[in-house]
Protein backbone atom coordinates (compact mmCIF):
# COMPACT_ATOMS: atom_id res chain seq x y z
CA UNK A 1 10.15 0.14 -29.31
CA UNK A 2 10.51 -3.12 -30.74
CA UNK A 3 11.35 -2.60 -33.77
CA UNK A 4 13.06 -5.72 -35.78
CA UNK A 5 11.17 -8.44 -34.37
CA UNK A 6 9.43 -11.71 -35.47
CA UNK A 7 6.21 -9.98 -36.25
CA UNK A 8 5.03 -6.27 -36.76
CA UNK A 9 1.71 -7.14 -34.86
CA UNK A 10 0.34 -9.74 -32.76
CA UNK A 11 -4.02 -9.96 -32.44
CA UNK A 12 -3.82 -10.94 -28.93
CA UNK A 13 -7.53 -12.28 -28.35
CA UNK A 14 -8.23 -13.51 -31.70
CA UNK A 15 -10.70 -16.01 -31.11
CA UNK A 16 -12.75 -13.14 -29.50
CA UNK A 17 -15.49 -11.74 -31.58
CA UNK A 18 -13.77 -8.62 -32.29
CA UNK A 19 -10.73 -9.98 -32.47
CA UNK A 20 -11.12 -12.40 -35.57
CA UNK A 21 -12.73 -9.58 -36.81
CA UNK A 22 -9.57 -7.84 -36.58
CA UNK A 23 -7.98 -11.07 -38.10
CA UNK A 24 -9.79 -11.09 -40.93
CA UNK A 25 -9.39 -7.30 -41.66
CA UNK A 26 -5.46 -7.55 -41.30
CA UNK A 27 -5.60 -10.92 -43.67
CA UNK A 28 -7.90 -8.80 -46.45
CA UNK A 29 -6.00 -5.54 -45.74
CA UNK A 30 -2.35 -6.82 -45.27
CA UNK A 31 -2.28 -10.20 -46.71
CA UNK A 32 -0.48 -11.80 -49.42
CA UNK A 33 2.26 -10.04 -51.15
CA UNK A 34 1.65 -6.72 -48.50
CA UNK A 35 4.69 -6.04 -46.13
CA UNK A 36 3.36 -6.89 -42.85
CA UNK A 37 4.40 -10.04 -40.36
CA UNK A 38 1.50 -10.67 -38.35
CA UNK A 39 0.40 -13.54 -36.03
CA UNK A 40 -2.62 -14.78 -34.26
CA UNK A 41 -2.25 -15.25 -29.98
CA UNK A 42 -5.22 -16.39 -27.62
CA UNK A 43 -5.36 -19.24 -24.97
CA UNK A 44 -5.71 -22.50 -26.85
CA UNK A 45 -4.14 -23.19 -31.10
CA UNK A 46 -6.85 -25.66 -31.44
CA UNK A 47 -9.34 -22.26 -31.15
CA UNK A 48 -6.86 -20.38 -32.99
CA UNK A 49 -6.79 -22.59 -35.80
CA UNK A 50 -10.71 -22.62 -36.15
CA UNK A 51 -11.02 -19.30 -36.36
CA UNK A 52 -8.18 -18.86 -38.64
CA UNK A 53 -10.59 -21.31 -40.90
CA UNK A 54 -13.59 -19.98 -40.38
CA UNK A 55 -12.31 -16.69 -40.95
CA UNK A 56 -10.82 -16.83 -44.47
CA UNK A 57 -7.36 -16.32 -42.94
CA UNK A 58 -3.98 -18.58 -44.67
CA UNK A 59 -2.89 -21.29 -43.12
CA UNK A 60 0.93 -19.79 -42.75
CA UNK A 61 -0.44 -17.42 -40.55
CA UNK A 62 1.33 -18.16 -37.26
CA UNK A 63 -0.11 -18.73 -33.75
CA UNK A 64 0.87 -17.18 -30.34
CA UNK A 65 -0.46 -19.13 -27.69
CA UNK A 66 -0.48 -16.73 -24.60
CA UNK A 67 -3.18 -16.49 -21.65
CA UNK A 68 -3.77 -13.78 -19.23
CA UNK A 69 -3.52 -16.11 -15.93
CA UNK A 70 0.24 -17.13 -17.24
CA UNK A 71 2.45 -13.61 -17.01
CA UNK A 72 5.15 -15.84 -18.65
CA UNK A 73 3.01 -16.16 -21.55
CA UNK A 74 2.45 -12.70 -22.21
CA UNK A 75 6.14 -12.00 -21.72
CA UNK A 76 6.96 -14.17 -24.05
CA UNK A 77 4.59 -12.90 -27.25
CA UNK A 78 5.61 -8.38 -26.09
CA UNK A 79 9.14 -10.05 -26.94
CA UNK A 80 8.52 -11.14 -30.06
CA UNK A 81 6.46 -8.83 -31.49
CA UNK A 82 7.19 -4.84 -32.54
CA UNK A 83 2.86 -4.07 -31.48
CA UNK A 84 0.66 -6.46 -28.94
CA UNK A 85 -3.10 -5.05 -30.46
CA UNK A 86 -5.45 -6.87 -27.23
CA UNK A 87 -8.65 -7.17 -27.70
CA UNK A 88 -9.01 -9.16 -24.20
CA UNK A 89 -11.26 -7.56 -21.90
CA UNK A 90 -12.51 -6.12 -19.54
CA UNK A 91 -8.98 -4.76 -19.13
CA UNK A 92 -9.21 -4.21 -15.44
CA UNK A 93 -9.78 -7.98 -15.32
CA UNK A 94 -7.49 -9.36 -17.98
CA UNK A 95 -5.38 -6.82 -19.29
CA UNK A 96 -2.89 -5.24 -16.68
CA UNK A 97 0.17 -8.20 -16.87
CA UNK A 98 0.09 -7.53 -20.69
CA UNK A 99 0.51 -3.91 -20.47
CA UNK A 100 3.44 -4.73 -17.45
CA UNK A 101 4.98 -7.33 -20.23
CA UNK A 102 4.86 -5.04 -23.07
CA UNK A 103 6.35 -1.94 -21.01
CA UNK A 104 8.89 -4.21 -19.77
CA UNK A 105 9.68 -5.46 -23.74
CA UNK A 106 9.59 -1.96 -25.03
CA UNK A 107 6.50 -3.48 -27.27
CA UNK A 108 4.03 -0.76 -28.73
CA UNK A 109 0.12 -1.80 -27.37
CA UNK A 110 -2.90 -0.62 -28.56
CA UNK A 111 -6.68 -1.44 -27.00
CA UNK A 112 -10.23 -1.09 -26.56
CA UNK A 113 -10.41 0.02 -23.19
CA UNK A 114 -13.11 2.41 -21.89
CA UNK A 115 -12.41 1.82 -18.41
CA UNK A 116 -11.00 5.25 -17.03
CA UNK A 117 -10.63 3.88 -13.37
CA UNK A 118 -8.07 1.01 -15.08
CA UNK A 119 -6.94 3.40 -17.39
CA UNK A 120 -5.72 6.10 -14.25
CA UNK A 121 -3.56 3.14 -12.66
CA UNK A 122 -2.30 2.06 -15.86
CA UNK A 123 -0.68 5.15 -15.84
CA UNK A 124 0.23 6.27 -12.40
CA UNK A 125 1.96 2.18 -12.64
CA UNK A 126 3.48 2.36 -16.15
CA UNK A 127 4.01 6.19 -17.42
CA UNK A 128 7.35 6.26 -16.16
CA UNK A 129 9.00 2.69 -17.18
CA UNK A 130 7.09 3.13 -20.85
CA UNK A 131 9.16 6.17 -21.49
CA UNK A 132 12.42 4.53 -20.16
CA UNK A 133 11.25 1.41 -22.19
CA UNK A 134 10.43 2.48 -25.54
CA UNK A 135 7.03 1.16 -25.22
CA UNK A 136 4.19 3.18 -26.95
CA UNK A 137 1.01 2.32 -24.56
CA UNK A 138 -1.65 3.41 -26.75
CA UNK A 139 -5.01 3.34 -24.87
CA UNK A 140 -9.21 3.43 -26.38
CA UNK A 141 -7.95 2.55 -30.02
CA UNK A 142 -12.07 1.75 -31.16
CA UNK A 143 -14.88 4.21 -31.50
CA UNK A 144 -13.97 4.88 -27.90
CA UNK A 145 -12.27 6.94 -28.57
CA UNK A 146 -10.44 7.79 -31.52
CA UNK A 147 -13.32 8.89 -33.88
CA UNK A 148 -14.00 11.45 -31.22
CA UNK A 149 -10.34 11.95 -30.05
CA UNK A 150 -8.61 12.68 -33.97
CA UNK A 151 -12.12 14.24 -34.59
CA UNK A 152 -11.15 16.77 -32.60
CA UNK A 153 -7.19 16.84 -33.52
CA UNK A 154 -8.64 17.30 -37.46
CA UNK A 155 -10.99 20.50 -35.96
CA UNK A 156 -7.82 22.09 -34.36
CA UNK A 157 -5.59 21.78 -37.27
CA UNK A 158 -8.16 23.23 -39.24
CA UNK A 159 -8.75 25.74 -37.11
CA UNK A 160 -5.32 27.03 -37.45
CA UNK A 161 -6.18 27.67 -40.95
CA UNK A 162 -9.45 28.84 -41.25
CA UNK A 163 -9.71 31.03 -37.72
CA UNK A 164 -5.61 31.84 -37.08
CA UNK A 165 -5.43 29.39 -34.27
CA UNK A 166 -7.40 26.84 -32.12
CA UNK A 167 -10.64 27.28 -30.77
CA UNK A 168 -11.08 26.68 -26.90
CA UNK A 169 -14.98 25.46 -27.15
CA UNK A 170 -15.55 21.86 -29.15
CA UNK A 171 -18.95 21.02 -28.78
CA UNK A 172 -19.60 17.09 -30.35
CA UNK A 173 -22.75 15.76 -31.04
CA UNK A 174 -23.58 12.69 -32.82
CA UNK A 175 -26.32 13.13 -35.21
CA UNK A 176 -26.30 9.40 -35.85
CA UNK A 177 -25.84 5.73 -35.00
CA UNK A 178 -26.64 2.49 -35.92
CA UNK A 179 -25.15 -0.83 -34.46
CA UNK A 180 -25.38 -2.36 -30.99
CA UNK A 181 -22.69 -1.43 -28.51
CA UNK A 182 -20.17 -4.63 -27.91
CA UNK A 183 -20.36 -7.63 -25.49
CA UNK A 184 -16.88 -6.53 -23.96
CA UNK A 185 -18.10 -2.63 -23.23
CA UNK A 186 -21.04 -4.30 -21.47
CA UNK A 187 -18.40 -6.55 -19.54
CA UNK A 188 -16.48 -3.57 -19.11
CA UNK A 189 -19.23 -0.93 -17.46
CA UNK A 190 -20.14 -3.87 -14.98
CA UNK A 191 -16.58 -5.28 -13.81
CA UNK A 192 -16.53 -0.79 -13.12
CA UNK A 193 -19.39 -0.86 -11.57
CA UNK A 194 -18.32 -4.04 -9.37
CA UNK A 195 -14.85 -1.78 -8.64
CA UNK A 196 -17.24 1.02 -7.46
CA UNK A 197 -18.62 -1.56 -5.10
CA UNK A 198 -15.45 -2.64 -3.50
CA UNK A 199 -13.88 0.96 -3.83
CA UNK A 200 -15.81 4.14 -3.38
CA UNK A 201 -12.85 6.14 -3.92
CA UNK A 202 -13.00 4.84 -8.02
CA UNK A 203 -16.35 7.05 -8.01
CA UNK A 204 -14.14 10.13 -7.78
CA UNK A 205 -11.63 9.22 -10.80
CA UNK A 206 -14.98 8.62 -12.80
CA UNK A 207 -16.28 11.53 -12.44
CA UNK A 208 -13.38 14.01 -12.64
CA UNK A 209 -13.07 15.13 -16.21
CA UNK A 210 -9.17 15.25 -16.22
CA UNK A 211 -9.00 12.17 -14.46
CA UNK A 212 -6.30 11.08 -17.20
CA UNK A 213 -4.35 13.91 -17.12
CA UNK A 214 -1.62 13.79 -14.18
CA UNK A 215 -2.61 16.52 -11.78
CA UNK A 216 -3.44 18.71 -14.42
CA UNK A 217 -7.10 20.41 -13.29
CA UNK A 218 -9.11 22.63 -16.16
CA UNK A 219 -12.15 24.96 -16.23
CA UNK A 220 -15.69 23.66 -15.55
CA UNK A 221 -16.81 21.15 -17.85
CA UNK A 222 -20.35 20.38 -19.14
CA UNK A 223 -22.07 17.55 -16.95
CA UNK A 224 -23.78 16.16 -20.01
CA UNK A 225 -25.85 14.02 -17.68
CA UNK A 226 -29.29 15.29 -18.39
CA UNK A 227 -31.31 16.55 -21.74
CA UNK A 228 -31.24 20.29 -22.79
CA UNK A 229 -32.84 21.74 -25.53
CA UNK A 230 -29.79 23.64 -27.60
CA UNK A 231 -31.16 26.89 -29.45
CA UNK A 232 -27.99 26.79 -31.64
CA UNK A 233 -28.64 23.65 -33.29
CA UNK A 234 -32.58 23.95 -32.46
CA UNK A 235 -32.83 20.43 -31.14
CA UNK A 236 -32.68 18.59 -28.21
CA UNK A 237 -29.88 16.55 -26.92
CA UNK A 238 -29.23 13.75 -24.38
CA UNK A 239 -26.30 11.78 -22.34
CA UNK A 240 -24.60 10.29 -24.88
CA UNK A 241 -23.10 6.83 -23.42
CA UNK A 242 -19.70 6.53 -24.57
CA UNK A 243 -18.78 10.65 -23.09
CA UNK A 244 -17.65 10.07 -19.71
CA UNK A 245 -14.18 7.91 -21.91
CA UNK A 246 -14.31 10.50 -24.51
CA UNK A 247 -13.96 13.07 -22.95
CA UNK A 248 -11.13 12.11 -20.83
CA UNK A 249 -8.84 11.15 -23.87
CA UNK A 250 -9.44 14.21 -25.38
CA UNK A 251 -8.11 16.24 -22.12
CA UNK A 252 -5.51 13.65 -21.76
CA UNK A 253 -4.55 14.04 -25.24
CA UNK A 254 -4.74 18.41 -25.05
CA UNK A 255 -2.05 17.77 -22.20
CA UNK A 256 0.15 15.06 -23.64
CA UNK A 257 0.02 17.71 -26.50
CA UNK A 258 1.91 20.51 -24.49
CA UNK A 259 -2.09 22.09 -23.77
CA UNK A 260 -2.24 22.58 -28.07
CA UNK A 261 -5.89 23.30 -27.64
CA UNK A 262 -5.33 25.34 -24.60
CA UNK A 263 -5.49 25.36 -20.72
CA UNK A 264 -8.80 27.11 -20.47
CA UNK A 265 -10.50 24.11 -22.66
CA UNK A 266 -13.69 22.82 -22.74
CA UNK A 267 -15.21 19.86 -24.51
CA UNK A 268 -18.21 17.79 -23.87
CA UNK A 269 -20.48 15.04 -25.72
CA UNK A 270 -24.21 14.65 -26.49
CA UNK A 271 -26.19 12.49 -28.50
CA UNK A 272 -28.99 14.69 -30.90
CA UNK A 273 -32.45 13.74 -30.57
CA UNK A 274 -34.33 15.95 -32.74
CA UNK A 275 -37.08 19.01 -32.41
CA UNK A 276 -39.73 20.07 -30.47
CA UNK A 277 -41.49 17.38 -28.51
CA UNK A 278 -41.22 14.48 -30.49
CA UNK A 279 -37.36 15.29 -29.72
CA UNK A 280 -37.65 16.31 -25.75
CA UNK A 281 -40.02 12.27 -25.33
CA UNK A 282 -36.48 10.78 -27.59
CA UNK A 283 -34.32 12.72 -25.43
CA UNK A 284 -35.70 11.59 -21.88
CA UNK A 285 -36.20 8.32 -23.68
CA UNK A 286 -32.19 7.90 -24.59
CA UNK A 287 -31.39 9.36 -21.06
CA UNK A 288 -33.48 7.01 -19.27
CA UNK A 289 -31.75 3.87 -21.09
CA UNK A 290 -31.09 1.01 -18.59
CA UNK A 291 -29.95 -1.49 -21.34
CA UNK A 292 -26.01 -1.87 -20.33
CA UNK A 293 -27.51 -3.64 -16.95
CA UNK A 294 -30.16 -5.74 -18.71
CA UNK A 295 -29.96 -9.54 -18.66
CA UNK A 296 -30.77 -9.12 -22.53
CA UNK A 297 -27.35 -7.40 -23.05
CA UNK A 298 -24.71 -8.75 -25.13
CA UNK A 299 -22.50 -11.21 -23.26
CA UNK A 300 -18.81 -11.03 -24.25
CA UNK A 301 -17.87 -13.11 -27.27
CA UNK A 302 -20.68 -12.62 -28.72
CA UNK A 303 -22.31 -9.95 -31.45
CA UNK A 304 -24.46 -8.76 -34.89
CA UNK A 305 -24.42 -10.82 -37.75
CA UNK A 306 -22.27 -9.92 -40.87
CA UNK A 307 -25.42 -7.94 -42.60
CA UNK A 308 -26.37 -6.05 -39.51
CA UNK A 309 -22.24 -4.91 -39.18
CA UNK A 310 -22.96 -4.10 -42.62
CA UNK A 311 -25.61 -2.06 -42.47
CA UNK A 312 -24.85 -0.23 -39.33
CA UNK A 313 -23.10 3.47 -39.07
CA UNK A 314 -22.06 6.33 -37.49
CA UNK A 315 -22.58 10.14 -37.95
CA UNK A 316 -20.87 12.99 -35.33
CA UNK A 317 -20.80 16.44 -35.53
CA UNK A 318 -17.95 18.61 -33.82
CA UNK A 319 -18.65 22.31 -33.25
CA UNK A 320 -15.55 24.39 -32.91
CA UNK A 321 -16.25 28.14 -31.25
CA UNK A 322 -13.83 30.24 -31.40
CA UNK A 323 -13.99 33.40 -28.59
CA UNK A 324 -15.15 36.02 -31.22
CA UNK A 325 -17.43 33.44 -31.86
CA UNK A 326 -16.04 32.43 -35.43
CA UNK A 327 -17.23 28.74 -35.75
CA UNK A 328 -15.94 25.52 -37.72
CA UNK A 329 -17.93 22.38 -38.16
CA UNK A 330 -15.90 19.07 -38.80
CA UNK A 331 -18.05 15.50 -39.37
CA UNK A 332 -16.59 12.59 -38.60
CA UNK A 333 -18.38 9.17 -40.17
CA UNK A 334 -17.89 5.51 -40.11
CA UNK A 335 -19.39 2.95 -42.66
CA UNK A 336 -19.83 0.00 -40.45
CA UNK A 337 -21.29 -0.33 -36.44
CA UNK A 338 -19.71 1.24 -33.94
CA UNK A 339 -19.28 -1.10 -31.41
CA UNK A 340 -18.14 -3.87 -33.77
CA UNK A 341 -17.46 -3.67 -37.43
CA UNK A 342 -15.69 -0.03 -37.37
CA UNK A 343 -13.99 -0.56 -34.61
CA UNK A 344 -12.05 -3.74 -35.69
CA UNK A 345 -10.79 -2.01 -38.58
CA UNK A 346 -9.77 1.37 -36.58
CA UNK A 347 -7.54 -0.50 -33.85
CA UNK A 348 -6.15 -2.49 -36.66
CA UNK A 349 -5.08 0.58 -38.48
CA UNK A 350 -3.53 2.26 -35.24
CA UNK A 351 -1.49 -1.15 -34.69
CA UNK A 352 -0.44 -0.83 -38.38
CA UNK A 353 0.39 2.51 -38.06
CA UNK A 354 2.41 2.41 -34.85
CA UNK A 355 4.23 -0.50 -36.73
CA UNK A 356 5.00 1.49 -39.79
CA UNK A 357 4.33 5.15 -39.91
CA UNK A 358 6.58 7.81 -38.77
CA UNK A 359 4.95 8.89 -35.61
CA UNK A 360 5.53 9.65 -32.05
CA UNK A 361 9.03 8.00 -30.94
CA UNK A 362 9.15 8.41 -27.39
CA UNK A 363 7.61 5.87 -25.25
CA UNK A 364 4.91 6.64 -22.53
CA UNK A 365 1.20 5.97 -22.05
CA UNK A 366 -0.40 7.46 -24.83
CA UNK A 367 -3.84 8.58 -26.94
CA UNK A 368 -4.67 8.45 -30.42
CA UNK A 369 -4.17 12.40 -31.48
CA UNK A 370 -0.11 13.09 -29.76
CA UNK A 371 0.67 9.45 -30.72
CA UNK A 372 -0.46 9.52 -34.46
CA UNK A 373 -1.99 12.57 -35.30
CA UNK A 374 -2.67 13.23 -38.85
CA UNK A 375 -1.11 9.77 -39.72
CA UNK A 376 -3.59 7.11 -38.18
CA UNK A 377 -6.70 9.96 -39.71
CA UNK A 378 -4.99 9.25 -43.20
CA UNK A 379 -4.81 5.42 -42.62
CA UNK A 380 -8.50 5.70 -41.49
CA UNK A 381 -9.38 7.29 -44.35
CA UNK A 382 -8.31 5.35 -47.20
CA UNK A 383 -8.46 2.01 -45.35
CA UNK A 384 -11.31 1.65 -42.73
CA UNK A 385 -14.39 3.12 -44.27
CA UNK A 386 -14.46 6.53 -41.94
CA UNK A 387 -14.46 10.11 -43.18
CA UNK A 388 -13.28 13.39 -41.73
CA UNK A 389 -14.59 16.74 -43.09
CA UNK A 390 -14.67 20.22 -42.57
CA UNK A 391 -18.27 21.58 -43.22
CA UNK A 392 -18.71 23.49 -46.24
C-alpha cells in the first residue's frame, strides 16, 4: 500500500466529464486547510490546466501528466501516489496497464468499471501479485455498484440485529431514478459487445452470475431478464439495466467475505414499474429499451447540465427474507443522478477512504463491502448526499 507518498490521491482522467467532476468535489470537499494531497493526471497539462480553471479548482493543485498508450507514464503517477481513482474508460480499452502499474507500485485503485468480462481477467491476471503487492484493486466504485453492493452489506448487519443473523434472500428493487446513464457506460456496453464479437467465449462470463467469484458456483439465481408481476409488492417489475454488474459484486463480495451472507445465497435486481396495466405497458416498455445502441446516446466526454445533475435522483429498495420468512427492508438514496453527479462524489469518497480510514489491509482485487464496509457507508453518508435506512 503506498502509504507516505507525494499525494494521497491522484484523479487520473480529469479532464473527462466525470472526472473534473470528481475534481471539483475533492477541491470543495478536501480543499484548503483539509488534510488531503491530491493531484490532477490526464494526457495533456494544457487540458489539465483548463479544467482546473473552469472548474473552480486552486492553482497549486498539481498536475500528473500520464496517458494510457505510454505504460511508463502510468508507472510513473501508481509510484507517486498512495490511491490512482481512474475515471478512463472503457476499461477493457484503456484501463488494464494502470491496474498492472498500480499492482506493481503497491498503489490502492478505485474505478467505474461495469465491464464483468474485463473485470474476470483483471483478476485471474492481478489477484495474486495485488496481495503480494499491497495494492488494494478496488473495482465498480459509482452507482455500479456500491449503492447496491454496501446496500446490501447495511441489510446484513442489520439483520444480525433485528432477525439473529443474515438473511439468505435480498430482493432489490429500485423504486426510482432520475438522470441519464453516462457517456463512458455507453462506451463501455459497446467495446463488450464488440469483445462478444471477436470472442464468443466472453458470452459465458456474462452470463454466469458468479462470474467474479473464483470457481466458487451458488444456487440458481433469478434471470431478471423479463417483466413479472410480484404479488408481494403488488406491482410489476422489469430488467433493470445496471443488474447483470450488480449482481456479480455482490456474490464476489459474499465470497471475498468468507460466504458472510451464506453459500446458499440469492440476490437479484429489478426496476419497479407500478400496478395493474398502466404498470405491465411501463414494464414491457423499460424491458424493450434499445437506447444504449442508439446513435442519440451519450458519447463519452460528454453529459447533463449542472441543473439537470441537480435535479436528478435515485430511490432502491432492498428486501431481506429471512427462511421463517421474517423480513427487513433497507432504502438506499442518492441526491444527485446516477450516472453522473452521485457517482463522482461516491468514487471520490472510496479513494478518500482507502487513503485514510482504517479498512481492509491486505492487498488483492477487491469490492466495496470486504474492502470498506461500514466505513465508506459512513463517508457516504455525511459527505455525498446518499442515505441508508432500515424501514420503519
Amino acid at each position: 500500500m503506498g502509504k507516505n507518498r507525494e499525494f494521497d490521491v491522484v484523479v487520473y482522467g480529469a479532464t473527462g466529464f466525470t472526472g473534473r467532476l470528481v475534481a471539483e468535489y475533492l477541491n470543495n470537499q478536501y480543499g484548503v486547510g483539509k488534510d488531503l494531497k491530491w493531484a490532477m493526471a490526464g494526457r495533456s497539462e494544457e487540458k489539465l490546466a483548463a479544467v482546473r480553471d473552469e472548474m473552480g479548482v486552486p492553482a497549486d493543485v498539481p498536475f500528473v501528466v500520464a496517458d494510457a498508450s505510454d505504460p511508463a507514464s502510468l508507472k510513473a503517477m501508481a509510484e507517486r501516489t498512495g490511491v490512482v481513482l481512474t475515471t478512463v474508460g472503457p476499461y477493457q480499452l484503456y484501463g488494464s496497464d494502470v491496474v498492472a502499474a498500480c499492482v506493481a507500485a503497491g498503489t490502492d485503485y478505485v474505478d467505474l468499471c461495469g465491464e464483468v468480462n474485463w473485470m474476470h481477467t483483471m483478476i485471474a491476471e492481478h489477484g495474486d501479485a495485488a496481495k503480494k503487492s499491497g495494492a488494494r484493486i478496488v473495482l465498480s466504485c459509482g452507482f455500479d455498484s456500491i449503492p447496491f453492493d454496501l446496500g446490501v452489506y447495511f441489510l446484513q448487519e442489520h439483520a444480525k440485529k433485528q432477525l439473529g443473523g443474515v438473511v439468505p434472500r435480498v430482493k432489490t428493487r429500485v423504486r426510482e431514478m432520475k438522470g441519464t446513464f453516462s457517456g463512458g457506460t455507453v462506451a463501455s456496453f459497446r467495446a463488450t459487445m464488440a469483445s462478444v464479437g471477436s470472442d464468443p467465449s466472453v458470452i459465458e462470463i456474462l452470463t454466469n452470475p458468479f462470474a467474479l467469484t473464483e470457481g466458487f458456483k451458488g444456487p440458481d439465481q433469478p434471470a431478471g431478464d423479463k417483466p413479472v408481476h410480484e404479488d408481494d409488492l403488488g406491482m410489476w417489475v422489469a430488467p433493470f439495466v445496471m443488474a447483470p454488474i450488480n449482481t456479480r459484486n455482490v456474490h464476489r463480495s459474499n465470497m471475498l467475505l468468507g460466504h458472510a451472507y451464506g453459500e446458499d445465497f440469492v440476490y437479484d435486481e429489478m426496476m419497479m414499474a407500478g400496478p395493474g396495466e398502466q404498470g405491465e405497458a411501463v414494464a414491457k416498455m423499460i424491458a424493450g429499451d434499445t437506447s444504449m445502441m442508439s446513435d442519440d446516446a451519450p458519447k463519452p466526454g460528454e453529459g447533463p447540465s449542472k441543473k439537470e445533475r441537480e435535479e436528478g435522483m435515485y430511490n432502491v429498495l432492498l428486501i431481506g427474507e429471512a427462511k421463517d420468512g421474517k423480513k427487513i427492508n433497507v432504502t438506499v438514496t442518492g441526491d444527485r443522478d446516477p450516472g453522473y453527479g452521485s457517482t463522482s462524489k461516491i468514487i471520490a469518497e472510496a479513494a478518500v477512504c482507502l487513503a485514510k480510514d482504517d479498512v481492509v489491509e491486505a492487498g488483492g482485487i477487491y469490492t466495496s463491502a470486504p474492502a470498506m464496509g461500514m466505513k465508506l457507508v459512513d463517508r457516504l453518508v455525511a459527505n455525498a448526499g446518499l442515505t441508508f435506512d432500515v424501514d420503519a
